[in-house]
Protein backbone atom coordinates (compact mmCIF):
# COMPACT_ATOMS: atom_id res chain seq x y z
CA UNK A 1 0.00 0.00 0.00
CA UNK A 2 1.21 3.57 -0.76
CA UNK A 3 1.91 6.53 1.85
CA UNK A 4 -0.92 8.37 2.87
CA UNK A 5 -0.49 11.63 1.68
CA UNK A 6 -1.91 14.68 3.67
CA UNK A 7 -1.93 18.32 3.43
CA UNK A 8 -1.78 21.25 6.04
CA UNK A 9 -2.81 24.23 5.11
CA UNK A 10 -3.13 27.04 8.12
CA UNK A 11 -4.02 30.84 8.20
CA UNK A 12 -5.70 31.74 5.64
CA UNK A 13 -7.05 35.06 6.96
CA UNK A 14 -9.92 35.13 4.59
CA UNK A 15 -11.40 38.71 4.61
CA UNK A 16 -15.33 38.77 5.43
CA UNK A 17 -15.92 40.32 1.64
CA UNK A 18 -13.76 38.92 -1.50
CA UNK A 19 -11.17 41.33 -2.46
CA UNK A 20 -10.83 42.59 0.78
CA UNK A 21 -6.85 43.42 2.35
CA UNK A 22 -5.34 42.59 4.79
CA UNK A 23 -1.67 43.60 5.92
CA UNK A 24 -1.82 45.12 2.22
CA UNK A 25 -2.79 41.85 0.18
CA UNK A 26 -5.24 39.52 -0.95
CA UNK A 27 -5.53 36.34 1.44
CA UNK A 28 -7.94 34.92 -0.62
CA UNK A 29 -6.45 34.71 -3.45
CA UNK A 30 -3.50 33.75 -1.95
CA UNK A 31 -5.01 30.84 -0.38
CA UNK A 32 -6.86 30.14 -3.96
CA UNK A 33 -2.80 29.68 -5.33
CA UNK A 34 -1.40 28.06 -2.44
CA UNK A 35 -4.48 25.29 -2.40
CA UNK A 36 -3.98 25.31 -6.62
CA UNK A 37 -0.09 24.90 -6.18
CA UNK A 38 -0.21 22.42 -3.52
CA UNK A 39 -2.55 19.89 -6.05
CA UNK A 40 -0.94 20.73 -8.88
CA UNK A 41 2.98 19.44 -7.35
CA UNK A 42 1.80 16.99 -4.96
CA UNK A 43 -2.14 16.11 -5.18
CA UNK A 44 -3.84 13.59 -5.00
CA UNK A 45 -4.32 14.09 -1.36
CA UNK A 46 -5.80 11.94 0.99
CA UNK A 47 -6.78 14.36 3.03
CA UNK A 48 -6.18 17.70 3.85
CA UNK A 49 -5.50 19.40 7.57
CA UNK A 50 -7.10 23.05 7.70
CA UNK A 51 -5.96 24.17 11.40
CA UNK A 52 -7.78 27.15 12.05
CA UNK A 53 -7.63 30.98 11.70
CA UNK A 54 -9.56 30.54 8.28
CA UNK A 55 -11.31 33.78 8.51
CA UNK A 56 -9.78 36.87 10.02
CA UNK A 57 -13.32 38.68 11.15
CA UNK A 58 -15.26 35.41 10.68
CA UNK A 59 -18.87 35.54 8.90
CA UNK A 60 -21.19 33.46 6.83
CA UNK A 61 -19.71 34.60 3.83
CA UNK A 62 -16.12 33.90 4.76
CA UNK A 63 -16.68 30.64 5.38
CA UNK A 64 -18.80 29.98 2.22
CA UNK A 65 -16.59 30.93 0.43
CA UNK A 66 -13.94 28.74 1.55
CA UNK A 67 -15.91 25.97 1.24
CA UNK A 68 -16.65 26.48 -2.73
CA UNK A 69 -12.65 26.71 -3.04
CA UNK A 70 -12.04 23.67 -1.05
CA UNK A 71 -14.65 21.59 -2.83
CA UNK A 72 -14.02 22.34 -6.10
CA UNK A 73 -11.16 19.66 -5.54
CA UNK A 74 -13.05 17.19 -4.31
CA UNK A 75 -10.53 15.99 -1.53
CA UNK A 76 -11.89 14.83 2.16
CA UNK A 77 -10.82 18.32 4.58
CA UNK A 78 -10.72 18.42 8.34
CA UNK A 79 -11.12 21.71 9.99
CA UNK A 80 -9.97 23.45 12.82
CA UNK A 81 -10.95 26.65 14.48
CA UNK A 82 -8.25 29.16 15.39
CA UNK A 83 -8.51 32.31 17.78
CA UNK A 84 -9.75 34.02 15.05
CA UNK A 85 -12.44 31.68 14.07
CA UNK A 86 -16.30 31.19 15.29
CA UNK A 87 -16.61 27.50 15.51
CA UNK A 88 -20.42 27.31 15.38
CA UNK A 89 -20.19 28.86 11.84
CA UNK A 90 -17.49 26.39 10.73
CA UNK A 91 -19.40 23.77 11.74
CA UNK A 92 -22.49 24.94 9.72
CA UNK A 93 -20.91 26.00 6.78
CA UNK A 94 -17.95 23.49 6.39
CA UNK A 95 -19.67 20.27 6.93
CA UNK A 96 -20.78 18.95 3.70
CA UNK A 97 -19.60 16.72 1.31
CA UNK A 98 -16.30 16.01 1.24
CA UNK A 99 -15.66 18.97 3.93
CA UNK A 100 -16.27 18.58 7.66
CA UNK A 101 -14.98 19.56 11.52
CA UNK A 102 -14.67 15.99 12.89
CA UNK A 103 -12.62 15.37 16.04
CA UNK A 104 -11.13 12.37 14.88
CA UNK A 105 -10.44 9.82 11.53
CA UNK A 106 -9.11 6.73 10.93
CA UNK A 107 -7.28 7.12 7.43
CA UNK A 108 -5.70 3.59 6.18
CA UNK A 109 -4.30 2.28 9.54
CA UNK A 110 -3.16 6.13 10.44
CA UNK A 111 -5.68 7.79 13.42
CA UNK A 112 -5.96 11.55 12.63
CA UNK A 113 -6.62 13.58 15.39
CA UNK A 114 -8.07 17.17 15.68
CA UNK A 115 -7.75 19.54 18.61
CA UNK A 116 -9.74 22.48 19.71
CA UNK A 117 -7.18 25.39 21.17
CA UNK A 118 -9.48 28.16 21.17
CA UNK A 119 -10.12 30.71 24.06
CA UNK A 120 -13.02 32.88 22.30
CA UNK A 121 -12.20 36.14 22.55
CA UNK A 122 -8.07 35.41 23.16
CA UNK A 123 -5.30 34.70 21.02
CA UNK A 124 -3.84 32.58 23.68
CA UNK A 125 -4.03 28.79 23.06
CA UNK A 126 -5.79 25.95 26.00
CA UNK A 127 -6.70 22.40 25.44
CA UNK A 128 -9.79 22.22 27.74
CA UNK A 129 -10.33 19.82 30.51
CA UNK A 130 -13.17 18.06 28.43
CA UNK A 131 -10.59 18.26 25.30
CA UNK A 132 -7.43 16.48 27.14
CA UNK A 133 -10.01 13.57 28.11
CA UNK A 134 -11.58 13.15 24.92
CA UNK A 135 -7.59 13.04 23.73
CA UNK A 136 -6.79 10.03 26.54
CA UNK A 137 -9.71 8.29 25.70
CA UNK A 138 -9.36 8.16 21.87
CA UNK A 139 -5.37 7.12 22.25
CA UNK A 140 -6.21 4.43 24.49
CA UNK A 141 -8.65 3.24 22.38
CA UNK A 142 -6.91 2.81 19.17
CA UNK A 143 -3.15 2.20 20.62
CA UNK A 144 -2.06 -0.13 17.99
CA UNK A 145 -2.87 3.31 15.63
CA UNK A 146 -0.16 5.28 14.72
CA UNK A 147 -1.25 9.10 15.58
CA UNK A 148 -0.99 12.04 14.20
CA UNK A 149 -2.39 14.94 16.50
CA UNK A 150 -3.54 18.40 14.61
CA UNK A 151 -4.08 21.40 16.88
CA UNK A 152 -4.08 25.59 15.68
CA UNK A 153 -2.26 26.73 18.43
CA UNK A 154 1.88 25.57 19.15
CA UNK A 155 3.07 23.78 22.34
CA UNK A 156 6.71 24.55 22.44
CA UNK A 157 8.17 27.58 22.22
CA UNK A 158 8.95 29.17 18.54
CA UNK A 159 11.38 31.27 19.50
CA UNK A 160 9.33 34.93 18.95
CA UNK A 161 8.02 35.76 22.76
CA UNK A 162 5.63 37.93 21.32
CA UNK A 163 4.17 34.84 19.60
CA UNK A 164 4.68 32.72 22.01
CA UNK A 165 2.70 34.55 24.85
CA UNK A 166 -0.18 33.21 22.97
CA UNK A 167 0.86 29.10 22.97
CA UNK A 168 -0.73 26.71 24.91
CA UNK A 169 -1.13 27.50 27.97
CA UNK A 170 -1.50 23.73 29.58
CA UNK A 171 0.98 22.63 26.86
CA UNK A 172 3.07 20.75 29.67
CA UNK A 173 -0.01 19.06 30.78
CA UNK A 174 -0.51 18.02 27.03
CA UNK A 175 3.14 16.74 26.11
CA UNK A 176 3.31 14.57 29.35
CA UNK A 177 0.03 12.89 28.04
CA UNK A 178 0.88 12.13 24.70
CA UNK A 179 4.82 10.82 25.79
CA UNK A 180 2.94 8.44 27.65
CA UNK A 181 1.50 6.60 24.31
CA UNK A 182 4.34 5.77 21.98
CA UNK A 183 1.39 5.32 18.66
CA UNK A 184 1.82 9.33 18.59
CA UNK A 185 4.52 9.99 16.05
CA UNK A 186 3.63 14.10 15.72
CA UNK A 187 1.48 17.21 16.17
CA UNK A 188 1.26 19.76 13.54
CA UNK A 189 -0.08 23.09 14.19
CA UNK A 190 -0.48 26.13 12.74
CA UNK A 191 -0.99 29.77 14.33
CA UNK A 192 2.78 30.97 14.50
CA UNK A 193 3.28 31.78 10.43
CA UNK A 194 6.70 29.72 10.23
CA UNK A 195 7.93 26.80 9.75
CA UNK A 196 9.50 24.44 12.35
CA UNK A 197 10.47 21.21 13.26
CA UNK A 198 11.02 20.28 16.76
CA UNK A 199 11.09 17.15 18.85
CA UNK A 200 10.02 15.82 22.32
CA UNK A 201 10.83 11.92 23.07
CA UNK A 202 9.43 10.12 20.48
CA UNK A 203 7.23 12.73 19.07
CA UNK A 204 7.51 15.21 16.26
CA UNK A 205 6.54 19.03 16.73
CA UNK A 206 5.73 21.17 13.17
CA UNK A 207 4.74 24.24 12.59
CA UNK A 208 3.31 24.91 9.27
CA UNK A 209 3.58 28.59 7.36
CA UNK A 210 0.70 30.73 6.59
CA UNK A 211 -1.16 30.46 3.24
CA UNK A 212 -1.08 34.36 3.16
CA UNK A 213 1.40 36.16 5.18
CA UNK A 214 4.41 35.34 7.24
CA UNK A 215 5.92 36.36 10.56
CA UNK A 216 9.17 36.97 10.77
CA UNK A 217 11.44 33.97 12.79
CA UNK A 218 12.73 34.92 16.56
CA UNK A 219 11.50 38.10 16.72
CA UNK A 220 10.81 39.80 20.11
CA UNK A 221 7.38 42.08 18.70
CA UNK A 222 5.25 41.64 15.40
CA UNK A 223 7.06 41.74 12.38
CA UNK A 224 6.35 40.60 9.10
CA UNK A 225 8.73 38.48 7.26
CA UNK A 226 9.56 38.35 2.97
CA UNK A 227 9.16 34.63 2.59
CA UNK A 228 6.27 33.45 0.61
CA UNK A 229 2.75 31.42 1.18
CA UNK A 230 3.64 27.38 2.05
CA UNK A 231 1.70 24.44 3.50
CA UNK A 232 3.35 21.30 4.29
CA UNK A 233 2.54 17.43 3.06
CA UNK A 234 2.87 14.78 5.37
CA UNK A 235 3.49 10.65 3.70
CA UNK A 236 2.00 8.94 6.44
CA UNK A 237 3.33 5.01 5.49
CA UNK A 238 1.89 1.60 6.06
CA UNK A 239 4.75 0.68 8.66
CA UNK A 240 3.89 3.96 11.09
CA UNK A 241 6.36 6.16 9.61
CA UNK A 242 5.87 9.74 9.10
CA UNK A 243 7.40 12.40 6.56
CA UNK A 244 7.06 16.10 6.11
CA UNK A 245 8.22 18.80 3.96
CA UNK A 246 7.43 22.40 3.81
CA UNK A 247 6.67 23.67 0.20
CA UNK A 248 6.42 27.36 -0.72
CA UNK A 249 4.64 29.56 -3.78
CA UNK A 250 7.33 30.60 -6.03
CA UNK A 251 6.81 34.23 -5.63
CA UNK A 252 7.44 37.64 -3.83
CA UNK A 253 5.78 39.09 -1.43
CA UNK A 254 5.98 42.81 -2.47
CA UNK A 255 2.81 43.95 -1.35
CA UNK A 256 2.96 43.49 2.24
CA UNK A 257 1.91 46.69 4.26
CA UNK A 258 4.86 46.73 6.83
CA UNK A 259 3.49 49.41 8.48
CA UNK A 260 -0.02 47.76 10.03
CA UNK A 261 -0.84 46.17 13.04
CA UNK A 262 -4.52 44.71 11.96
CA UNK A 263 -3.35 40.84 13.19
């Protein structure tokens, strides 16, 4: 049997009306090329990973909008919602077909986890009592499984302590419950605009880069970085290994307003 092959795509930002800028460009239509790009070099997908902050100033609209882009490819999506997102919305208006807000999947003999962060109203991340039990309960359930765990918010720190003010704030609480069930092989999240690669025991920590724009890497207060739009692809294999590799637009970003604070 092949890899499973999965995409993450994170932050897009979408603008309540189309057209609409933010920080100077178009997240929409970036979104539109990264989701295009990402088919075009790498699709099929099995699935793909959206982990939250789809809409910046979330509304119907917004999220109907995603949806038509998203399902014009006809690929299975899981969302998340990120501190910028209104879950009851998302789980209105991206739950059909193909396109849905489940907790959990088994894909092939992978389990797929997803994981609510959100504070409403904060940009700080929490895994909720409820949402650490409903984590135990699933791992325990499908040990011989291996795991990968999707969440919006990062665990670890990025390096940026103006970004990382906002992490998880039970993220210790978290790690020492998934090192205690060796089936996890990773968590991917989104939330930080970067890419990284970390590790904790046996587990592998990734952060994924914005479909619009990016921040820029260990910086002590908001700043906006040059590098392009990415997503990452995981190959999830037969025998419980994992891959992952970042993949940008081939562009620049010369439109960025450098100047505003509307994050």
């Amino acid at each position: 049997m092949a890899a499973l092959k999965v995409l993450q795509l994170t932050d897009l930002h979408i603008a309540p009306r189309a057209g609409e800028l933010m920080l100077g460009i178009d997240t929409e239509a970036y979104f539109r090329q990264t989701l295009k790009h990402a088919v075009d070099q790498h699709g099929p997908f099995d699935l793909a990973l959206l982990t939250g902050d789809l809409a910046q100033d979330p509304c119907v609209d917004s999220y109907q909008r995603i949806s038509r882009h998203l399902s014009a490819f006809d690929m299975r999506c899981l969302c998340l919602p990120g501190n910028h997102d209104d879950f009851d919305l998302m789980r209105i208006y991206l739950n059909s077909g193909k396109l849905g807000c489940d907790k959990r999947l088994v894909l092939g003999n992978w389990l797929i986890v997803m994981l609510n962060s959100q504070i409403i109203g904060s940009p700080v991340g929490m895994l909720a009592e409820a949402e650490l039990e409903f984590l135990e309960g699933t791992l325990r359930a499908h040990k011989r499984l291996p795991t990968l765990l999707a969440v919006h918010h990062h665990c670890v720190e990025s390096g940026s302590p103006w970004m990382d003010a906002m992490r998880i704030r039970n993220s210790a609480a978290f790690l020492a419950l998934i090192k205690q069930h060796p089936q996890v092989k990773a968590v991917t999240c989104g939330h930080v605009h970067q890419a990284f690669a970390k590790r904790e025991a046996h587990i592998e920590l990734f952060a994924t880069p914005s479909s619009c724009f990016q921040f820029t890497p260990q910086s002590d207060d908001f700043s906006l970085d040059d590098t392009p739009p990415g997503y990452r692809v995981f190959r999830l294999g037969e025998d419980g290994c994992l891959q992952s590799e970042v993949f940008r637009l081939p562009i620049r970003m010369d439109d960025l307003d450098r100047n505003a604070h509307e994050y």
